[in-house]
N, C-alpha and C. Protein backbone atom coordinates (compact mmCIF):
# COMPACT_ATOMS: atom_id res chain seq x y z
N UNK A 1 -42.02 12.73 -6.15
CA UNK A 1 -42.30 11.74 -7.18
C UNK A 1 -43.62 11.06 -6.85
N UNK A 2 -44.28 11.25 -7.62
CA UNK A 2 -45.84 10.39 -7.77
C UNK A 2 -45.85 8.80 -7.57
N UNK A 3 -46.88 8.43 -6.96
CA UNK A 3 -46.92 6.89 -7.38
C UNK A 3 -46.34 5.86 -8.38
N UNK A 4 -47.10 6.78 -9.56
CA UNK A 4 -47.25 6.35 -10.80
C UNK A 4 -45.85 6.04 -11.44
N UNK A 5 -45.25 7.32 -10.80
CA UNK A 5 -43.70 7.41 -11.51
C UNK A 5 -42.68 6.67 -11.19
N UNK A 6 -43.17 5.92 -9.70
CA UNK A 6 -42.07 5.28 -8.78
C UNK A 6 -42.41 3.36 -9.20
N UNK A 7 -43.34 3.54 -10.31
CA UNK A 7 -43.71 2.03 -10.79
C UNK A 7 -43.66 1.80 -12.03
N UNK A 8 -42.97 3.15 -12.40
CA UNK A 8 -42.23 3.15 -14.65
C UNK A 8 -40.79 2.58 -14.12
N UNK A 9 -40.68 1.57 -14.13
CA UNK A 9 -39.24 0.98 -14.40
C UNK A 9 -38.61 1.39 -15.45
N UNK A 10 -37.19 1.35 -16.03
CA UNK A 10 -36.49 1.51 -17.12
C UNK A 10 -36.76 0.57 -17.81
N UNK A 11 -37.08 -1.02 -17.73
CA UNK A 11 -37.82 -1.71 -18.67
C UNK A 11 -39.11 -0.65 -19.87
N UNK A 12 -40.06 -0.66 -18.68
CA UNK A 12 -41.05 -0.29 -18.71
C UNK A 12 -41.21 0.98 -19.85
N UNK A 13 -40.18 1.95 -19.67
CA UNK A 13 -39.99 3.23 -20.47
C UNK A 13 -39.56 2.58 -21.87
N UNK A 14 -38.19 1.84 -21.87
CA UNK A 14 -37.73 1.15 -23.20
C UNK A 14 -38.67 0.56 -24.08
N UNK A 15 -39.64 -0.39 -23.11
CA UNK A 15 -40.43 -0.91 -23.78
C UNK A 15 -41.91 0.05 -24.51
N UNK A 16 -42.10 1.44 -23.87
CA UNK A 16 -43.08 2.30 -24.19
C UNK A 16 -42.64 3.10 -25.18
N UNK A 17 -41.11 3.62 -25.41
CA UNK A 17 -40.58 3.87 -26.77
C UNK A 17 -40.43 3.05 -27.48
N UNK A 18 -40.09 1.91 -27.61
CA UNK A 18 -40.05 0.74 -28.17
C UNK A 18 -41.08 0.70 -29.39
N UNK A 19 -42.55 0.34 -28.32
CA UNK A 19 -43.89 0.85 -29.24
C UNK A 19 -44.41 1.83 -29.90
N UNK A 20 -43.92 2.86 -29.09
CA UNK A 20 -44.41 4.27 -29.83
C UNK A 20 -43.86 4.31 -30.93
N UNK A 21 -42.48 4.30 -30.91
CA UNK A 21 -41.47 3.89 -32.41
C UNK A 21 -41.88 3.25 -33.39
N UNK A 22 -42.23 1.61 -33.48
CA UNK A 22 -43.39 0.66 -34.14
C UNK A 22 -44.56 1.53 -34.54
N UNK A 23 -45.28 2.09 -33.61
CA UNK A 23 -46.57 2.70 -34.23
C UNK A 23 -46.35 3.68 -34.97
N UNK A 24 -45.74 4.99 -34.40
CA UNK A 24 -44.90 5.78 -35.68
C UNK A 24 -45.08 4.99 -37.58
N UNK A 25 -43.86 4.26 -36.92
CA UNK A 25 -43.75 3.44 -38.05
C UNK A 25 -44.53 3.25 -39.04
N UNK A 26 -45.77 2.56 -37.97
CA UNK A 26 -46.83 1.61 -38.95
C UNK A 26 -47.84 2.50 -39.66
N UNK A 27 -47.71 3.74 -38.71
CA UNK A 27 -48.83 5.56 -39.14
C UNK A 27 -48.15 5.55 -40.36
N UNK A 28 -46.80 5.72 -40.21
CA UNK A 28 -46.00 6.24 -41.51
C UNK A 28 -46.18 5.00 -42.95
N UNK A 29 -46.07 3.77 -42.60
CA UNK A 29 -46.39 2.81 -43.55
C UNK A 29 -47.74 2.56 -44.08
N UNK A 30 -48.73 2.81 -43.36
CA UNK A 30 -49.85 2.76 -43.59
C UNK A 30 -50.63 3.70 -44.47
N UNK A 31 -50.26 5.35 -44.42
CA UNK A 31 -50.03 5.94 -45.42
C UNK A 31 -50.95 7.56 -44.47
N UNK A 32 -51.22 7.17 -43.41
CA UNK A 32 -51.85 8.01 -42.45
C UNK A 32 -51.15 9.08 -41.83
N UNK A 33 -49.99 9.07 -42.05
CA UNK A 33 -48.95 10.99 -42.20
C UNK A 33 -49.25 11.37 -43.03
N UNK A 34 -49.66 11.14 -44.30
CA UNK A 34 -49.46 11.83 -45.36
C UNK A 34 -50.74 13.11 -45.45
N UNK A 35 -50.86 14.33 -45.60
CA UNK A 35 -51.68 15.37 -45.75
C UNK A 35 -52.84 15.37 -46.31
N UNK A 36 -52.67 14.82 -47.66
CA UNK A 36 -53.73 14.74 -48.50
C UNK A 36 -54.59 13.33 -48.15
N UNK A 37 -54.07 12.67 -47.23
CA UNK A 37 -54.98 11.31 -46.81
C UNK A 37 -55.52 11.81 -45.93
N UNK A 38 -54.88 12.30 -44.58
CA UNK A 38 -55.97 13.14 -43.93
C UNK A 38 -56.73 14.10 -44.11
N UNK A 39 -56.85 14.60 -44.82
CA UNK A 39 -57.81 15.69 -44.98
C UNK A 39 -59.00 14.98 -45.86
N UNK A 40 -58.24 13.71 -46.68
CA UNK A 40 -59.38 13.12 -47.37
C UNK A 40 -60.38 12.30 -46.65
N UNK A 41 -59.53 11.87 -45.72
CA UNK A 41 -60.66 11.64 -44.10
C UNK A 41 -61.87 12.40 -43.73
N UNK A 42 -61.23 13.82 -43.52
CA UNK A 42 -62.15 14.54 -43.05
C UNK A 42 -63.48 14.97 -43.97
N UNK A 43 -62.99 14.79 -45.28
CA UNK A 43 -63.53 14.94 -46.47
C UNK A 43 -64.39 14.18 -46.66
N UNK A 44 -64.39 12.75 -46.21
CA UNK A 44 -65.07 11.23 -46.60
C UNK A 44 -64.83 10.97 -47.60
N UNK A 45 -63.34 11.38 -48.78
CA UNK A 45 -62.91 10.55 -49.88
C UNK A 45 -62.06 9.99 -49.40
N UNK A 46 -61.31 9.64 -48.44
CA UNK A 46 -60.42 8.51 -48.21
C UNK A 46 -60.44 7.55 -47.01
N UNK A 47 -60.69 6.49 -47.28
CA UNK A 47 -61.23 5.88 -46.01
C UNK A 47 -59.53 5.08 -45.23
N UNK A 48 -58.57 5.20 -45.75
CA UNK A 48 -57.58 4.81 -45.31
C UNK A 48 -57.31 4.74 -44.01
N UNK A 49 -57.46 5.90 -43.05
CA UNK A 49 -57.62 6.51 -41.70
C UNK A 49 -58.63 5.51 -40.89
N UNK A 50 -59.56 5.39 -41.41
CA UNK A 50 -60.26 4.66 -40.81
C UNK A 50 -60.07 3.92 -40.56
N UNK A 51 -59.93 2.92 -42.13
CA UNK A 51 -59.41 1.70 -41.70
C UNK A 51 -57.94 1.12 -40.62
N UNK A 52 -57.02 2.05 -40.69
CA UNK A 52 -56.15 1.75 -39.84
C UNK A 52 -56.33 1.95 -38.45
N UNK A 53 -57.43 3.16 -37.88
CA UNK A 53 -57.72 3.02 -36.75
C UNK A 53 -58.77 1.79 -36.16
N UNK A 54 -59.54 1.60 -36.90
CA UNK A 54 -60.64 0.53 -37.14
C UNK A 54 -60.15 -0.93 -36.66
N UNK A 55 -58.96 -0.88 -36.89
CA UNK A 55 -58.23 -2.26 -37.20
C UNK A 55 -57.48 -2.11 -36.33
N UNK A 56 -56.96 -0.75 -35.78
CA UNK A 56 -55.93 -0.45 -34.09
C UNK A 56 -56.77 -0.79 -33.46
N UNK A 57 -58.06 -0.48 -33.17
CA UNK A 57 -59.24 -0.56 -31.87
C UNK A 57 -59.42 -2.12 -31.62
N UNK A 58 -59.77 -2.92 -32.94
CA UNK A 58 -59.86 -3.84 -32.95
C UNK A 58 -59.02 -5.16 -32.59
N UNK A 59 -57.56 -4.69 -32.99
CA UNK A 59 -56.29 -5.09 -32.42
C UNK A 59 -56.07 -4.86 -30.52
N UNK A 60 -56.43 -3.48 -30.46
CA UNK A 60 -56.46 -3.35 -28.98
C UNK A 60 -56.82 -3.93 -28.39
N UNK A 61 -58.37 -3.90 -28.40
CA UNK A 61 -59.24 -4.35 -27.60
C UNK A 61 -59.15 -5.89 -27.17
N UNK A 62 -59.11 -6.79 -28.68
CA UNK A 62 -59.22 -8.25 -28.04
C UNK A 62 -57.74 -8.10 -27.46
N UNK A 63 -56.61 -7.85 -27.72
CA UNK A 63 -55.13 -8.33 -26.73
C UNK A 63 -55.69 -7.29 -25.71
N UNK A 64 -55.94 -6.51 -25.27
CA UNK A 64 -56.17 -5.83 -23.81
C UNK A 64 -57.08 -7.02 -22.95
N UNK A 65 -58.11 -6.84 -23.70
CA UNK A 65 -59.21 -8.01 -23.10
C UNK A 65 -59.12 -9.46 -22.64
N UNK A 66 -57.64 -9.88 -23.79
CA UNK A 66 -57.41 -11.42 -24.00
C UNK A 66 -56.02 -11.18 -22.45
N UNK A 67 -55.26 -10.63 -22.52
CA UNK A 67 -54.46 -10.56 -21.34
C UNK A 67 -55.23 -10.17 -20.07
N UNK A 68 -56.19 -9.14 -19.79
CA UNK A 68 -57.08 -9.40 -18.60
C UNK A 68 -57.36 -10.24 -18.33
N UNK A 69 -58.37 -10.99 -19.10
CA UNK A 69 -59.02 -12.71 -18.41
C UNK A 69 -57.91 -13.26 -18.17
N UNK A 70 -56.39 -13.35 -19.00
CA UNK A 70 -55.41 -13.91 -18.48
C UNK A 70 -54.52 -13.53 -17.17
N UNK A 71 -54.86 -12.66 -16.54
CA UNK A 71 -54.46 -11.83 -15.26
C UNK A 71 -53.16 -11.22 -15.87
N UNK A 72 -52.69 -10.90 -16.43
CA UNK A 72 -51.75 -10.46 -17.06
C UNK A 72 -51.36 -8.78 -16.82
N UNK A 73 -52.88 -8.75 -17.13
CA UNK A 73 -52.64 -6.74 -16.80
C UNK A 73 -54.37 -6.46 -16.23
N UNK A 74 -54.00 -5.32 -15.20
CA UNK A 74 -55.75 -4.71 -14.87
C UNK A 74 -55.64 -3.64 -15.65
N UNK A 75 -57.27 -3.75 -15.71
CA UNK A 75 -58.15 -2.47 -16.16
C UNK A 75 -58.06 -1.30 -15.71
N UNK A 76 -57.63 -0.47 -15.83
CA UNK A 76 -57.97 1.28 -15.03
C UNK A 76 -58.63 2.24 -15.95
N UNK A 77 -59.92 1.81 -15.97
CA UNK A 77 -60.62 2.66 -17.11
C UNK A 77 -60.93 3.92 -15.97
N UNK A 78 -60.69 5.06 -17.20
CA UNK A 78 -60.68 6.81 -17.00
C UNK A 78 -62.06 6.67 -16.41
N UNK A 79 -62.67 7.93 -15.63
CA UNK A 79 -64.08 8.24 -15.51
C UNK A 79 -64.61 8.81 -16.67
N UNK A 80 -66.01 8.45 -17.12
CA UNK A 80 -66.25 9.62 -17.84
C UNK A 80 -66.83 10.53 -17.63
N UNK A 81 -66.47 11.67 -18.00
CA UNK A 81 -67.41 12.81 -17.87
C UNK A 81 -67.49 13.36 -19.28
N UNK A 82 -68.37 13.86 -18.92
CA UNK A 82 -69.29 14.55 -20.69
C UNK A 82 -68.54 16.12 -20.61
N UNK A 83 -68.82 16.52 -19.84
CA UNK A 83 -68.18 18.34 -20.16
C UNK A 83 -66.69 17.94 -20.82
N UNK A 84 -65.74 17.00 -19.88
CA UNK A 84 -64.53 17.22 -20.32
C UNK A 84 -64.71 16.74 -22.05
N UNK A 85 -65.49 15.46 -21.66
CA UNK A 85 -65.40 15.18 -23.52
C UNK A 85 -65.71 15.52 -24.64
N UNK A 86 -66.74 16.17 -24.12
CA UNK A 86 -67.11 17.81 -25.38
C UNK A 86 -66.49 18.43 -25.89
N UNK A 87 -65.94 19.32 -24.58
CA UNK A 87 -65.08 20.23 -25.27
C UNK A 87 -63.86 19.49 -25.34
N UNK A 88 -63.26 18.28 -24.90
CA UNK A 88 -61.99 17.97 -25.38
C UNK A 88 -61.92 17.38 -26.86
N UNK A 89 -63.28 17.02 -26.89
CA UNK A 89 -63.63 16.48 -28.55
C UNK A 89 -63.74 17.42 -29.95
N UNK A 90 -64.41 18.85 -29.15
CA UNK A 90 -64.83 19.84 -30.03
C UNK A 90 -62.95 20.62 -30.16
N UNK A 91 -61.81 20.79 -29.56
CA UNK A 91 -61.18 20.99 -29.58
C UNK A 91 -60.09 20.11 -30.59
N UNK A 92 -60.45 19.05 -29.99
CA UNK A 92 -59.47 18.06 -30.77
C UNK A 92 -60.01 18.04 -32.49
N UNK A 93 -61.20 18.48 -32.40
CA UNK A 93 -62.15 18.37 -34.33
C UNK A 93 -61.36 19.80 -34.64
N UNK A 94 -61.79 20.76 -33.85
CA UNK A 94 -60.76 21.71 -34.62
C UNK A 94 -59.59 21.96 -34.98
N UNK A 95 -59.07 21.36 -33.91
CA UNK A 95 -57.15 21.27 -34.07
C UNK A 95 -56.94 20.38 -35.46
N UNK A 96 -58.00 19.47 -35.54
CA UNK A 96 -57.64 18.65 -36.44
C UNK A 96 -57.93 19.32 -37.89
N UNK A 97 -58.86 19.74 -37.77
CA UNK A 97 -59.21 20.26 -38.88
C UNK A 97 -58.83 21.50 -39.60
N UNK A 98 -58.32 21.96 -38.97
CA UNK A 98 -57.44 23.44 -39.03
C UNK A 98 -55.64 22.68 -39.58
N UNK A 99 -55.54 21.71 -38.80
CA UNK A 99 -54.07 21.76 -39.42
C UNK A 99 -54.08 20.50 -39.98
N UNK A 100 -54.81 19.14 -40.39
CA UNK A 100 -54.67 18.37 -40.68
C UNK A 100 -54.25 17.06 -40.47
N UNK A 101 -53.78 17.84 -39.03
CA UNK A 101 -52.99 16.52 -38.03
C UNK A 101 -53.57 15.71 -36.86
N UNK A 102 -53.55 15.22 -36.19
CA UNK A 102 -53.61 14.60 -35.01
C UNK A 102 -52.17 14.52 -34.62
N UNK A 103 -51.98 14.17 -32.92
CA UNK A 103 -50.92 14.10 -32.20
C UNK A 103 -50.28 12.65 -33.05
N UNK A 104 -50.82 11.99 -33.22
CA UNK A 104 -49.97 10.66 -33.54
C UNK A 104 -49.43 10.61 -35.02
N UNK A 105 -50.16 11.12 -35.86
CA UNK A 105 -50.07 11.26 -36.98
C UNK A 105 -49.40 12.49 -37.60
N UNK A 106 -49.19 13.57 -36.76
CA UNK A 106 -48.66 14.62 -36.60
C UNK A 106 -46.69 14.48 -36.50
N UNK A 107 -47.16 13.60 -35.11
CA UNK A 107 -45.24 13.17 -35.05
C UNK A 107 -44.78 11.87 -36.32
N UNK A 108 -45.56 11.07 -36.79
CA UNK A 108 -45.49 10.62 -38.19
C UNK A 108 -44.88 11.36 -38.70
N UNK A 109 -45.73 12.52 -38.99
CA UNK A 109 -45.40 13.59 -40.16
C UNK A 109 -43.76 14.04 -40.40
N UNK A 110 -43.92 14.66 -38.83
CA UNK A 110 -42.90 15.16 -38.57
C UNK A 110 -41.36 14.25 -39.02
N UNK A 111 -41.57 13.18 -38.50
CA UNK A 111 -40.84 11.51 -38.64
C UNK A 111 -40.25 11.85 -40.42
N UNK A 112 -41.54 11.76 -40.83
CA UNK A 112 -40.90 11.37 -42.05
C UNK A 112 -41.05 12.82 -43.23
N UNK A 113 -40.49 14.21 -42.44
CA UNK A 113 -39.98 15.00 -43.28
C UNK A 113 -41.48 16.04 -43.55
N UNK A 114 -42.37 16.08 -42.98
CA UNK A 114 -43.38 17.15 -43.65
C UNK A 114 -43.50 18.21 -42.53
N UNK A 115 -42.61 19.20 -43.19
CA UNK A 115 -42.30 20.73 -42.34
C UNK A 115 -43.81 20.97 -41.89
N UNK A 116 -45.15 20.88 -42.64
CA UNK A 116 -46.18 21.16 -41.91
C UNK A 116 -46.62 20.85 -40.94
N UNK A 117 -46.36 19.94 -40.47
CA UNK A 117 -46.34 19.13 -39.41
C UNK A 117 -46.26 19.74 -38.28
N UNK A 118 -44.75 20.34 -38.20
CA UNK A 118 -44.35 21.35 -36.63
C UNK A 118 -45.17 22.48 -36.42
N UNK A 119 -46.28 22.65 -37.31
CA UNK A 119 -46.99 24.19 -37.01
C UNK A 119 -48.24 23.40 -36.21
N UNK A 120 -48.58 22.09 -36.16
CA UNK A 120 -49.55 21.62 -35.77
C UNK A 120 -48.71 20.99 -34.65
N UNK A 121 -47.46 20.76 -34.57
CA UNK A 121 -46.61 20.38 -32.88
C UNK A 121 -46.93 21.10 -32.24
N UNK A 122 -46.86 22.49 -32.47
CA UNK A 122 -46.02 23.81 -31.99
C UNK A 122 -48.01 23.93 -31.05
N UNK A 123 -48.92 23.86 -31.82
CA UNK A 123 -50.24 23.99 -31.71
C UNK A 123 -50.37 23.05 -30.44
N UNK A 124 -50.44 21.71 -30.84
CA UNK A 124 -50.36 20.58 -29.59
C UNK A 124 -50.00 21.17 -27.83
N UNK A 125 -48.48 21.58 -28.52
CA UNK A 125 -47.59 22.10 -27.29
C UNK A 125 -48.65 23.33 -26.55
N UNK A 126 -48.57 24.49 -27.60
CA UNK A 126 -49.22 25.42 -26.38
C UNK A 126 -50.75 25.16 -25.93
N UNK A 127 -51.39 24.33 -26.41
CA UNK A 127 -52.80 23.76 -26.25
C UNK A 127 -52.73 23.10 -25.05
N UNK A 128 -51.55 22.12 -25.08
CA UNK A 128 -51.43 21.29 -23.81
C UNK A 128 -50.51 22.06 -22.34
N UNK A 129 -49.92 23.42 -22.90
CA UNK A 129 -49.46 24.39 -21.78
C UNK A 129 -50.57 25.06 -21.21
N UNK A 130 -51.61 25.17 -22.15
CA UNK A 130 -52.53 26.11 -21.52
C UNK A 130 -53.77 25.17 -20.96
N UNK A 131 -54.23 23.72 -21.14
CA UNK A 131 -54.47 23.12 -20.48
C UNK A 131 -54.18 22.69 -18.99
N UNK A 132 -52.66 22.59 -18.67
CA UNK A 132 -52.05 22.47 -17.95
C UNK A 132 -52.28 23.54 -16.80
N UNK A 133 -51.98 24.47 -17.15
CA UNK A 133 -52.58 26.48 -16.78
C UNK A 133 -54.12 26.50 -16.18
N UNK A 134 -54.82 25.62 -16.67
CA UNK A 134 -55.63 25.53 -16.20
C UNK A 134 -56.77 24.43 -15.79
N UNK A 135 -55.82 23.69 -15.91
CA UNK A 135 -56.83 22.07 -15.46
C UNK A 135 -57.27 22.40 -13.91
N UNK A 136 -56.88 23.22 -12.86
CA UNK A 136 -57.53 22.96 -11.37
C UNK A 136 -58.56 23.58 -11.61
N UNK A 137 -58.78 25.05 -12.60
CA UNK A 137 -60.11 25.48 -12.52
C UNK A 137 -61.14 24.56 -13.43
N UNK A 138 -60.68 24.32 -14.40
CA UNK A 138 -61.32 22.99 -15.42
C UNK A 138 -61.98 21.83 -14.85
N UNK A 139 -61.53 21.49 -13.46
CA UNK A 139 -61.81 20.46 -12.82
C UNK A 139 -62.71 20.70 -11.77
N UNK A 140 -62.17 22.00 -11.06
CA UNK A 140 -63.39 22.45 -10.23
C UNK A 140 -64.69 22.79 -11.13
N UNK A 141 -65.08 22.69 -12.71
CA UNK A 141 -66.19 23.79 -12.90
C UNK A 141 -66.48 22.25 -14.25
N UNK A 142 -66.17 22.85 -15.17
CA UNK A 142 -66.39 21.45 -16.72
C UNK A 142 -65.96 20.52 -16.38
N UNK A 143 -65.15 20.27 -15.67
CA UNK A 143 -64.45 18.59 -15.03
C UNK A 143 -65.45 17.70 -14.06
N UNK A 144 -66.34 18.51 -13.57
CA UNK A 144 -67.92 17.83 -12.69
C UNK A 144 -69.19 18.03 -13.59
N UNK A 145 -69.15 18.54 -14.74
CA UNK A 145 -70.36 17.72 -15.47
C UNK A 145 -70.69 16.67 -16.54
N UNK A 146 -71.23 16.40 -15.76
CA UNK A 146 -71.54 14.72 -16.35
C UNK A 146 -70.86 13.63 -15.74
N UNK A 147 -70.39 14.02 -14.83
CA UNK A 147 -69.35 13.19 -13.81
C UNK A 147 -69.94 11.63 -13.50
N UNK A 148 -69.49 10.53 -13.87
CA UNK A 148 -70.69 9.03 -14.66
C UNK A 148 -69.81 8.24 -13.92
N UNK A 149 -68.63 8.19 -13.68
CA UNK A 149 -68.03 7.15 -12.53
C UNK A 149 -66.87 6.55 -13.85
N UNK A 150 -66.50 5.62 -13.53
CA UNK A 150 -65.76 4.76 -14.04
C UNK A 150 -66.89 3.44 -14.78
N UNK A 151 -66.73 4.01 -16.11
CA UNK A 151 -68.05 3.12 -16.75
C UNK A 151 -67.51 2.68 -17.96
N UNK A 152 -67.66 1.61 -18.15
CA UNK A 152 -67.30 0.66 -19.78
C UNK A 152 -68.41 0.27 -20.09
N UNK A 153 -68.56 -0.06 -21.14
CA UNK A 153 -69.52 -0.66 -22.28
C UNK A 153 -70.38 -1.77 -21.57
N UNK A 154 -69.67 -2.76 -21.32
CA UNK A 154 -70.20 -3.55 -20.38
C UNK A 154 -71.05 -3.27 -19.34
N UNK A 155 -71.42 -2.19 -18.35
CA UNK A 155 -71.87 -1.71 -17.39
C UNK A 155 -73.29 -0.91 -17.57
N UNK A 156 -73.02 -0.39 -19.03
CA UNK A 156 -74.13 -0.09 -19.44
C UNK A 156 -75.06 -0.68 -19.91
N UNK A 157 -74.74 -1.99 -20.77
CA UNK A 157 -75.68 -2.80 -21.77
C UNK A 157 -75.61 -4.25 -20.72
N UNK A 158 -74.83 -4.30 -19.35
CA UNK A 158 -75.15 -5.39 -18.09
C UNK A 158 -74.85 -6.54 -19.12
N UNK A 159 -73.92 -6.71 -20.00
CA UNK A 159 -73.33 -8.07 -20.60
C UNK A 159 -72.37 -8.58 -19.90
N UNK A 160 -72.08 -9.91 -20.26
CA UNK A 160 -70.73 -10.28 -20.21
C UNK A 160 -69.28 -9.48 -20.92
N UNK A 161 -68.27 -9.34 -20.35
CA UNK A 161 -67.75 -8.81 -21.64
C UNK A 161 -67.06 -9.36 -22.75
N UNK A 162 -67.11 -10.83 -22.57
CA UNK A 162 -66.43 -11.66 -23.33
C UNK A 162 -67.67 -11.59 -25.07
N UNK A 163 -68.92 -11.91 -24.82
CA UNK A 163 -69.89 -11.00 -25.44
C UNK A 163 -69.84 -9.59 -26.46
N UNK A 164 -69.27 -8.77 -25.25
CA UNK A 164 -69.57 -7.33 -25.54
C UNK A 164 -68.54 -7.29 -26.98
N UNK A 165 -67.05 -7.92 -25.97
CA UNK A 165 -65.44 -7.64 -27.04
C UNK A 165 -66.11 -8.67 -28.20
N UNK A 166 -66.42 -9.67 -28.32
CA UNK A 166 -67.06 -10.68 -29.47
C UNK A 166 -68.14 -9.17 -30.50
N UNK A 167 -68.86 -9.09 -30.34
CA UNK A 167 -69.83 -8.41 -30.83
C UNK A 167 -69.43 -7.18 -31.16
N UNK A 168 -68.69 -6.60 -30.74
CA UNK A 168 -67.65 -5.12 -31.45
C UNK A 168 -66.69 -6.07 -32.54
N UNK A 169 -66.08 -6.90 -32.04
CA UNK A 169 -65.41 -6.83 -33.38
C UNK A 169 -65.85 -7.59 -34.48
N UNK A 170 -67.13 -8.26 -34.36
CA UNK A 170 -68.00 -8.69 -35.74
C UNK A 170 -68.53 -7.27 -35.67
N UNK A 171 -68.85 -5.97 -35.28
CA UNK A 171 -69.43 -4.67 -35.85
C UNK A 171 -68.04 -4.08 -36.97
N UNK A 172 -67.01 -4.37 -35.95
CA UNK A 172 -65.53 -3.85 -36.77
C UNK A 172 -65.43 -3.97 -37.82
N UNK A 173 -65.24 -5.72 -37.76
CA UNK A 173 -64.89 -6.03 -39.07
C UNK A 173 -65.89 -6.26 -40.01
N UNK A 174 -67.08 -5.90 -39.70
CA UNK A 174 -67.85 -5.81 -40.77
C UNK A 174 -68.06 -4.28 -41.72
N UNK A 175 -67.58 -3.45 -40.43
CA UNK A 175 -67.18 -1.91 -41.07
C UNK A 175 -66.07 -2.21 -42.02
N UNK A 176 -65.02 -2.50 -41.19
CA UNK A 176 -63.58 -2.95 -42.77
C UNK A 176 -64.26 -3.55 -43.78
N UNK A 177 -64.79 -4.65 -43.82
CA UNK A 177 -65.31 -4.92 -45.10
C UNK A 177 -66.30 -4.29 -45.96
N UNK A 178 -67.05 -3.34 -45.38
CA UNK A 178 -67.56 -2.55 -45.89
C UNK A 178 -66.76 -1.23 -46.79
N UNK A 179 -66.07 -0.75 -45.78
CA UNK A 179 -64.81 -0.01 -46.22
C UNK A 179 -64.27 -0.16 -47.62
N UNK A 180 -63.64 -0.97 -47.37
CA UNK A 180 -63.44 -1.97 -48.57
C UNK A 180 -63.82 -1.98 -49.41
N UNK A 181 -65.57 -1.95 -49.70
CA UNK A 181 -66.19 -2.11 -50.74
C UNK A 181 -66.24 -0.35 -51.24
N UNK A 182 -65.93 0.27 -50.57
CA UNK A 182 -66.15 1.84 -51.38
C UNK A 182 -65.53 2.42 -52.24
């Protein structure tokens, strides 16, 4: 058993289905399972997608940010590297675009009854078996380029981040309101 695993309490799990359940939910209420909204995404006739992620990031960020300064929870931001995010990006545009789904929006789907859905699970699944298959060579070879450390926004532009989180979400919400106007 890993570190990681020996510090998921049964709280901890309840409370991570708990949310996932809620977000489900809010994918499914929001109108972002539905097929013809995503694809109208990809399309640039429906800005719906956006806006709900637009407004997740924005939601995130200040409660992530607002409980840090409050010592509440630390930071463990990922490293970045560019090879992995390329191709994990150029992968994830095709998966998406080929079946219409994303992982989150996908189990939405699934949630609320759209059989198309499981052909883009089924996709997820062996994508993430064959990832799995091969993440040690992935890591020895595309997993070291662009290898940048553990870097946030902040580190690059040398702000405060109380600043940085202020100034993204007047960019945010000036995108939603823009949104809005289309």
């Amino acid at each position: 058993m890993s570190e990681s695993d020996e510090k998921r309490s049964p709280p901890q799990l309840v409370l991570g289905l708990l949310f996932g359940l809620v977000f489900g939910f809010l994918l499914q209420k929001g109108g972002v399972a539905q097929y013809d909204v995503l694809v109208g995404a990809l399309l640039l006739e429906d800005f719906t997608v956006f806006q709900v992620m637009l407004t997740a990031i924005l939601v995130g960020m200040i409660g992530v940010f607002a409980m840090h300064s409050l010592g509440l929870v630390k930071l463990h931001p990922k490293a970045l590297k560019v090879g992995p995010n390329i191709l994990g990006g150029l992968l994830f545009g095709v998966g998406f675009g080929l079946s219409g789904y994303c992982p989150g929006t996908g189990a939405a789907a699934i949630g609320q009854g759209n059989y198309d859905a499981w052909f883009a699970a089924l996709g997820l699944l062996a994508g993430s078996y064959l990832y799995a298959e091969m993440s040690r060579m992935l890591n020895r070879t595309l997993g070291q380029w662009g290898d940048r450390g553990q870097l946030m926004v902040t580190d690059l532009v040398r702000t405060p981040r109380p600043l940085v989180v202020g100034a993204a979400a007047v960019v945010i919400t000036a995108a939603l309101l823009l949104i809005e106007r289309l």
